[in-house]
C-alpha atoms as a PDB file:
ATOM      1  CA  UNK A   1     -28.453  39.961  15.852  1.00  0.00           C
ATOM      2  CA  UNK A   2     -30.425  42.906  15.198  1.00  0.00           C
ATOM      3  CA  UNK A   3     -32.060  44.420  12.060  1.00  0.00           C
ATOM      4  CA  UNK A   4     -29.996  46.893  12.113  1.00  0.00           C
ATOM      5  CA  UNK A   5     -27.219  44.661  13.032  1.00  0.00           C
ATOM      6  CA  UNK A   6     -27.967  42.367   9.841  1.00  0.00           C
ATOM      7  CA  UNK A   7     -27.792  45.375   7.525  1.00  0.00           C
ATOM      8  CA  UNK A   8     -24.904  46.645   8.326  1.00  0.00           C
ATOM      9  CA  UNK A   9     -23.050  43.522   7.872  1.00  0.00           C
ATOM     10  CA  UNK A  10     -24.723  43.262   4.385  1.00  0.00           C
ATOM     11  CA  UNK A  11     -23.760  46.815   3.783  1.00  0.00           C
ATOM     12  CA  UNK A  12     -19.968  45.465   5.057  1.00  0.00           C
ATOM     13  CA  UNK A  13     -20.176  42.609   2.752  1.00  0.00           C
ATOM     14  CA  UNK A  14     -20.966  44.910  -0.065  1.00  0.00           C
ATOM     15  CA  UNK A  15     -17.782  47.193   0.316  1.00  0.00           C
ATOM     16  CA  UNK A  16     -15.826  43.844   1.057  1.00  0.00           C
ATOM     17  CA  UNK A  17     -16.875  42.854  -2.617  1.00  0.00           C
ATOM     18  CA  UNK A  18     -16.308  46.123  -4.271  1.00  0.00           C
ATOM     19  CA  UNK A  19     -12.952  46.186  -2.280  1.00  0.00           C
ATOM     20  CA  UNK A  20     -12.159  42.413  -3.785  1.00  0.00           C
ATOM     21  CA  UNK A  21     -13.351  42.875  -6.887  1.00  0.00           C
ATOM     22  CA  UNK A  22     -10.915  46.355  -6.707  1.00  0.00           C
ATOM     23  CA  UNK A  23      -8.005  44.110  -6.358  1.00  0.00           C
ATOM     24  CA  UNK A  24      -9.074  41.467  -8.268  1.00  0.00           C
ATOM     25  CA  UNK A  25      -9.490  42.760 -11.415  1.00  0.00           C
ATOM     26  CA  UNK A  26      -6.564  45.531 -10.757  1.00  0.00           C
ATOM     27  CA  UNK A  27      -4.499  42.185 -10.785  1.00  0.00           C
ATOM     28  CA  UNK A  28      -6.177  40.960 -13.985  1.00  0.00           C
ATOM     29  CA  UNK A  29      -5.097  44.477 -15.340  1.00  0.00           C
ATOM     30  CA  UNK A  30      -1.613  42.878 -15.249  1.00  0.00           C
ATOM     31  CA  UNK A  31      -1.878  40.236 -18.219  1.00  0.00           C
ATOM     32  CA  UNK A  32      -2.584  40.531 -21.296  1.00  0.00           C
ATOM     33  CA  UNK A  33      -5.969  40.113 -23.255  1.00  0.00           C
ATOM     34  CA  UNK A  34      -4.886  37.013 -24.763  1.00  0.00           C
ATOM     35  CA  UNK A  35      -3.980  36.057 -21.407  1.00  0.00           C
ATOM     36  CA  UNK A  36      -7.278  37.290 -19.564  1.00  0.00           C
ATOM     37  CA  UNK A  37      -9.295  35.396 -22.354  1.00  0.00           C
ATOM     38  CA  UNK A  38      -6.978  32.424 -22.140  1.00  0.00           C
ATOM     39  CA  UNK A  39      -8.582  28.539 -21.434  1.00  0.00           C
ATOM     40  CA  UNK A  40      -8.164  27.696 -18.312  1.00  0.00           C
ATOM     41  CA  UNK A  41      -8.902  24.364 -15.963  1.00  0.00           C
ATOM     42  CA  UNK A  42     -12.655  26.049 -13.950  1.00  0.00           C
ATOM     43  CA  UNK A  43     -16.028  25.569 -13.950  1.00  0.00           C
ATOM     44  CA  UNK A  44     -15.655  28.586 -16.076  1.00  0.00           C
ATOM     45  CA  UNK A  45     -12.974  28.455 -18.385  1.00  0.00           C
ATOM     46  CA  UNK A  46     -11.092  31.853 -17.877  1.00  0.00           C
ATOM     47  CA  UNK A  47     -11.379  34.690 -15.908  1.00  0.00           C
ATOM     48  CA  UNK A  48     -13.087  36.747 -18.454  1.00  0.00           C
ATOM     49  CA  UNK A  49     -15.629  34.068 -18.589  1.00  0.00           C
ATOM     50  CA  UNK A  50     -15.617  33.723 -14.803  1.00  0.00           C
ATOM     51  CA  UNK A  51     -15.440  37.384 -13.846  1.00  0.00           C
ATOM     52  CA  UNK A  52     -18.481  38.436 -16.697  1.00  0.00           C
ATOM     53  CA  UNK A  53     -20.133  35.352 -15.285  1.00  0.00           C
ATOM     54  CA  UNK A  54     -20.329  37.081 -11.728  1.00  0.00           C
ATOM     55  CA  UNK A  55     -21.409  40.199 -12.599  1.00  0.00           C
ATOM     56  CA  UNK A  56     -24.172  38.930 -14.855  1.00  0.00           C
ATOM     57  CA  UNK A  57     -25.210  36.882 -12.161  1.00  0.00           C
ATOM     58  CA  UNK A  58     -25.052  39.905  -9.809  1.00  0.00           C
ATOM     59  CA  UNK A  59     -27.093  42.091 -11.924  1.00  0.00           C
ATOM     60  CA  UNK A  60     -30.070  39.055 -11.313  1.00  0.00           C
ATOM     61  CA  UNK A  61     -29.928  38.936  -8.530  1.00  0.00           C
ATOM     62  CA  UNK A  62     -29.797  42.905  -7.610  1.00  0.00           C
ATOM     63  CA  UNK A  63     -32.878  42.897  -9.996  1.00  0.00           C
ATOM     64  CA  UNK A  64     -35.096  40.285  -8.404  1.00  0.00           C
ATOM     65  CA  UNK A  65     -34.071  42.235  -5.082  1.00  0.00           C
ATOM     66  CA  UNK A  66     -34.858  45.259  -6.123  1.00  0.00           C
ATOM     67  CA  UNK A  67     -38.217  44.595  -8.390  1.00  0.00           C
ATOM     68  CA  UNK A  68     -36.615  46.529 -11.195  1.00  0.00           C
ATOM     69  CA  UNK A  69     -36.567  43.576 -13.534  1.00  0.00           C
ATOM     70  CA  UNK A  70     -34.297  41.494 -15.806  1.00  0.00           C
ATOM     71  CA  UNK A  71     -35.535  42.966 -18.881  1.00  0.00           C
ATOM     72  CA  UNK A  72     -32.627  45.893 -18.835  1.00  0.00           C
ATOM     73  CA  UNK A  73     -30.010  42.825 -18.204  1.00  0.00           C
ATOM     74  CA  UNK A  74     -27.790  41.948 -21.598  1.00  0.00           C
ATOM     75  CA  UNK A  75     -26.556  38.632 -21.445  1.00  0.00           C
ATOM     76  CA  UNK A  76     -25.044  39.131 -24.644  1.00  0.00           C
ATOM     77  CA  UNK A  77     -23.741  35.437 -24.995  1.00  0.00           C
ATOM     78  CA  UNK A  78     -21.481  34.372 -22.335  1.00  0.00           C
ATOM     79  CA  UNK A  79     -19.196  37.266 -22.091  1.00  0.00           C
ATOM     80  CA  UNK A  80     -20.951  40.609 -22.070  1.00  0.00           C
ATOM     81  CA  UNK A  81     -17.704  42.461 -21.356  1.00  0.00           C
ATOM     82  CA  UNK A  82     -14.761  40.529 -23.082  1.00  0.00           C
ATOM     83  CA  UNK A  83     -12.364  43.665 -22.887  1.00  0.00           C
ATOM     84  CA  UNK A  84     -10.928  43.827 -18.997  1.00  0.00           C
ATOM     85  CA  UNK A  85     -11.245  47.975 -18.794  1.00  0.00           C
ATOM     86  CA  UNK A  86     -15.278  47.347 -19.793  1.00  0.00           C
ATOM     87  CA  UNK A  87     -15.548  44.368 -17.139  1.00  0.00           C
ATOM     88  CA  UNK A  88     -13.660  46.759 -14.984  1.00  0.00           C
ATOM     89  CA  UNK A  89     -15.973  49.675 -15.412  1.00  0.00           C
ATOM     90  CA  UNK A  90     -19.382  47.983 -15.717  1.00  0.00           C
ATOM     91  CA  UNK A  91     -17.977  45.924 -12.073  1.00  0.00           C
ATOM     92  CA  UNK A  92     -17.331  49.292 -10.150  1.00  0.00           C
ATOM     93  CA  UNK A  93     -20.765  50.483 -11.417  1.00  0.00           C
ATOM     94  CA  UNK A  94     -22.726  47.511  -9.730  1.00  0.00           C
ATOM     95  CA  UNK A  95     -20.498  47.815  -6.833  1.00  0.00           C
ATOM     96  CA  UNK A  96     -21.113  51.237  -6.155  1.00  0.00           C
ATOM     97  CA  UNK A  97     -25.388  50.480  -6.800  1.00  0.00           C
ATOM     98  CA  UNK A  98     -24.868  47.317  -4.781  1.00  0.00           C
ATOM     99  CA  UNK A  99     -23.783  49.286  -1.891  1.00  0.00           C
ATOM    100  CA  UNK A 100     -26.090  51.878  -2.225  1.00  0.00           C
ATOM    101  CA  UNK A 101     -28.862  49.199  -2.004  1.00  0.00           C
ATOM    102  CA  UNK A 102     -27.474  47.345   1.245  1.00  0.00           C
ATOM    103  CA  UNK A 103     -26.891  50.693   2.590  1.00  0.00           C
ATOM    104  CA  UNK A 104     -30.736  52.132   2.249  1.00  0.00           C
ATOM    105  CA  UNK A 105     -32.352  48.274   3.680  1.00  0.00           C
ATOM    106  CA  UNK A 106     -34.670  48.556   6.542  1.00  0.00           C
ATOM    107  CA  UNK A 107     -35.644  46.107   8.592  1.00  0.00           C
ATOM    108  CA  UNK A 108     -39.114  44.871   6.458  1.00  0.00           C
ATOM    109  CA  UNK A 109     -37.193  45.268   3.583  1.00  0.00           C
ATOM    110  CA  UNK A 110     -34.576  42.150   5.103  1.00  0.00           C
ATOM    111  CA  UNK A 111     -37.698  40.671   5.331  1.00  0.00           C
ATOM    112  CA  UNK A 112     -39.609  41.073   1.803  1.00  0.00           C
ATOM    113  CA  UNK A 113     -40.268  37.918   0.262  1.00  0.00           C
ATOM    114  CA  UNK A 114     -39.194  38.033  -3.863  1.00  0.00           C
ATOM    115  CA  UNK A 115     -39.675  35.969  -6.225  1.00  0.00           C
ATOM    116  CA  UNK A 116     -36.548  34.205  -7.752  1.00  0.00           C
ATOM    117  CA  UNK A 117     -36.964  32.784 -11.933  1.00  0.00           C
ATOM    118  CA  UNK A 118     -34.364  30.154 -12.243  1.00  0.00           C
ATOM    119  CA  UNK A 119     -32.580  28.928 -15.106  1.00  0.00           C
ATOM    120  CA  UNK A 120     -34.596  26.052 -15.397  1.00  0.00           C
ATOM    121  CA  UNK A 121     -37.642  27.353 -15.773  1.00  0.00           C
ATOM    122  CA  UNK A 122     -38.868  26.791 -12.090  1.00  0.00           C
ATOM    123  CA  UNK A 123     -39.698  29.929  -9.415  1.00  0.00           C
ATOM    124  CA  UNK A 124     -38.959  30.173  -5.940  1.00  0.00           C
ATOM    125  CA  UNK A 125     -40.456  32.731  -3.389  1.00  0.00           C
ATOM    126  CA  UNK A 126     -37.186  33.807  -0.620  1.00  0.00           C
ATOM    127  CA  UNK A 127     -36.497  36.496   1.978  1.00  0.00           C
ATOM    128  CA  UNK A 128     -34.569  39.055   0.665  1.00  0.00           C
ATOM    129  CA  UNK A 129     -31.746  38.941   3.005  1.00  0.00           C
ATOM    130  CA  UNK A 130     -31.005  34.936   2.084  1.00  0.00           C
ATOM    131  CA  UNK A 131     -31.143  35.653  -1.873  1.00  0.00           C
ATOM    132  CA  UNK A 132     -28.231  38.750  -0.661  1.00  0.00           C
ATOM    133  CA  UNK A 133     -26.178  36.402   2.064  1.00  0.00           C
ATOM    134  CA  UNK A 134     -26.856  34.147  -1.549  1.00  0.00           C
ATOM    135  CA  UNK A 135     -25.393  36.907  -3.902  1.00  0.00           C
ATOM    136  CA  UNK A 136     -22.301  37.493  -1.249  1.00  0.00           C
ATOM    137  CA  UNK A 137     -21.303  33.554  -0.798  1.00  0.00           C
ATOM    138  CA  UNK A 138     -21.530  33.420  -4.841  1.00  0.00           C
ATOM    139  CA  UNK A 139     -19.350  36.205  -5.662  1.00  0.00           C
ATOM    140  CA  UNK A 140     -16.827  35.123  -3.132  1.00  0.00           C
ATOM    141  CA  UNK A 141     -17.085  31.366  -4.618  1.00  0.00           C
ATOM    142  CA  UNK A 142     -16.244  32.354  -8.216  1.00  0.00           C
ATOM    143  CA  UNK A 143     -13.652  35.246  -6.918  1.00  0.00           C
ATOM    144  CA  UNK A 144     -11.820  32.017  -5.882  1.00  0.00           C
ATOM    145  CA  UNK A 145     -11.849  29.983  -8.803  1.00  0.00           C
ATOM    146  CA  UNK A 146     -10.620  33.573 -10.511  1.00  0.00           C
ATOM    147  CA  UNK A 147      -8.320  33.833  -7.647  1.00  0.00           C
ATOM    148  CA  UNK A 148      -6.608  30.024  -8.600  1.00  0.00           C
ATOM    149  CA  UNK A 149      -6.608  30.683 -12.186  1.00  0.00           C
ATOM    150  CA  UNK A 150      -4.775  33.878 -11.530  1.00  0.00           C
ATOM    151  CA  UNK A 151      -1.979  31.630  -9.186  1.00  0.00           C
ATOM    152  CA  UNK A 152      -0.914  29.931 -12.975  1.00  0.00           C
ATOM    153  CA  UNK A 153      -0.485  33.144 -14.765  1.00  0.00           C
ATOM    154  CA  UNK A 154       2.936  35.903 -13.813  1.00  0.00           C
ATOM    155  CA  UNK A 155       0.550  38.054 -12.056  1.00  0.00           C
ATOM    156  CA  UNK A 156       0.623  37.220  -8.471  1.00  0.00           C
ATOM    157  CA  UNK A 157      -3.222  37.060  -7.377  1.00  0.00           C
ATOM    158  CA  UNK A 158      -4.234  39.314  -4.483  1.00  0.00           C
ATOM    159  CA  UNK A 159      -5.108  38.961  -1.020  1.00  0.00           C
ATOM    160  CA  UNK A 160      -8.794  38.918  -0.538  1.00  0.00           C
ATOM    161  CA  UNK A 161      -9.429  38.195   2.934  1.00  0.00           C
ATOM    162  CA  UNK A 162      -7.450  41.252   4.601  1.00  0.00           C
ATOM    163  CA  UNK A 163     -10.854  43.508   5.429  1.00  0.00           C
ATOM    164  CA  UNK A 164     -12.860  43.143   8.446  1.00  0.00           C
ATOM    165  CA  UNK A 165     -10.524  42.931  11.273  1.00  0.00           C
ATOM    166  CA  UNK A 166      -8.911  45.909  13.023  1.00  0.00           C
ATOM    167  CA  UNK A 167      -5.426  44.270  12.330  1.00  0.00           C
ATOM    168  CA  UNK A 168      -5.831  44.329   8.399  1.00  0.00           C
ATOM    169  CA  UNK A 169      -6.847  48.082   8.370  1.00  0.00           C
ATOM    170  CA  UNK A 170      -2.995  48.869   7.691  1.00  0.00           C
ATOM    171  CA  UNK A 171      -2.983  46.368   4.711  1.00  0.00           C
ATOM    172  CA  UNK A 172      -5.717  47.916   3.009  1.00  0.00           C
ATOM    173  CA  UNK A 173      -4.056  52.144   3.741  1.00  0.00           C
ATOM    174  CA  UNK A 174      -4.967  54.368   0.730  1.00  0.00           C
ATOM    175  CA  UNK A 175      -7.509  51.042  -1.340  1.00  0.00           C
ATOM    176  CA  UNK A 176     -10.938  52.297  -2.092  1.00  0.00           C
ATOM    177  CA  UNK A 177     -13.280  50.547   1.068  1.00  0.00           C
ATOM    178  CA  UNK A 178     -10.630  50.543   2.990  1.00  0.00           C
ATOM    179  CA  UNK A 179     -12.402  51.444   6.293  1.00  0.00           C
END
């Protein structure tokens, strides 16, 4: 696969999320805040937990990628965004800048070696591109877990894995990233 090759799938990924996380949380938009907030059986306890849980998460990892720094990152507990139409809005922000940064990668940049500060205290040093193919494979991960918590509510979760292939294009008419 080529450089260019490699970015352009990360640049796919990155619309793939901010189409998922479009339908996702448009779904969410259909319970209540009681139920949105509601304990549930997850690693995470309920999709607001979950879904704030992923975007914090993103927000690392964008800023590790991009040098920028966590110090403009507010944890704010576990649940920076408890109201769904903040989650919402705050989401569609880092998807738009999370595309914009997959979409302006060259080929060194794939490359770059950054350094990662985990949880635990400890550091790693990683190539870019496996700290994004990291981001993408946790997103999708807790998108799941949302995805099965949303199955035991009335709100019938959405289909998430209707975007790459030429014979889901007519599934996805009219949905932001649809192309």
């Amino acid at each position: 696969m080529s450089d260019n090759a490699l970015r352009d799938h990360f640049s796919a990924m990155a619309r793939n999320s901010a189409w998922s996380n479009h339908r996702l949380l448009g779904a969410c938009a259909g319970l209540t805040a009681a139920e949105f907030a509601q304990e549930r059986v997850s690693f995470f306890p309920s999709l607001q937990m979950t879904l704030n849980h992923n975007l914090v998460v993103d927000h690392i990892y964008l800023a590790d990628m991009t040098g920028a720094g966590r110090k403009n990152i507010s944890l704010a507990g576990d649940i920076p965004f408890p109201k769904l139409a903040d989650l919402r809005q705050a989401q569609e922000t880092f998807d738009a800048d999370l595309i914009a940064f997959c979409d302006g990668l060259s080929a060194p940049d794939l490359d770059r070696i950054i350094m990662i500060e985990w949880h635990d205290g400890q550091a790693s040093q990683e190539p870019l591109h496996r700290v994004l193919s990291h981001l993408f494979v946790h997103q999708i991960h807790h998108r799941g877990q949302a995805h099965a918590m949303l199955a035991g509510t009335n709100v019938p979760p959405p289909q998430l894995d209707e975007f790459f292939l030429n014979y889901d294009i007519p599934r996805r008419k009219g949905e932001p990233f649809a192309t």
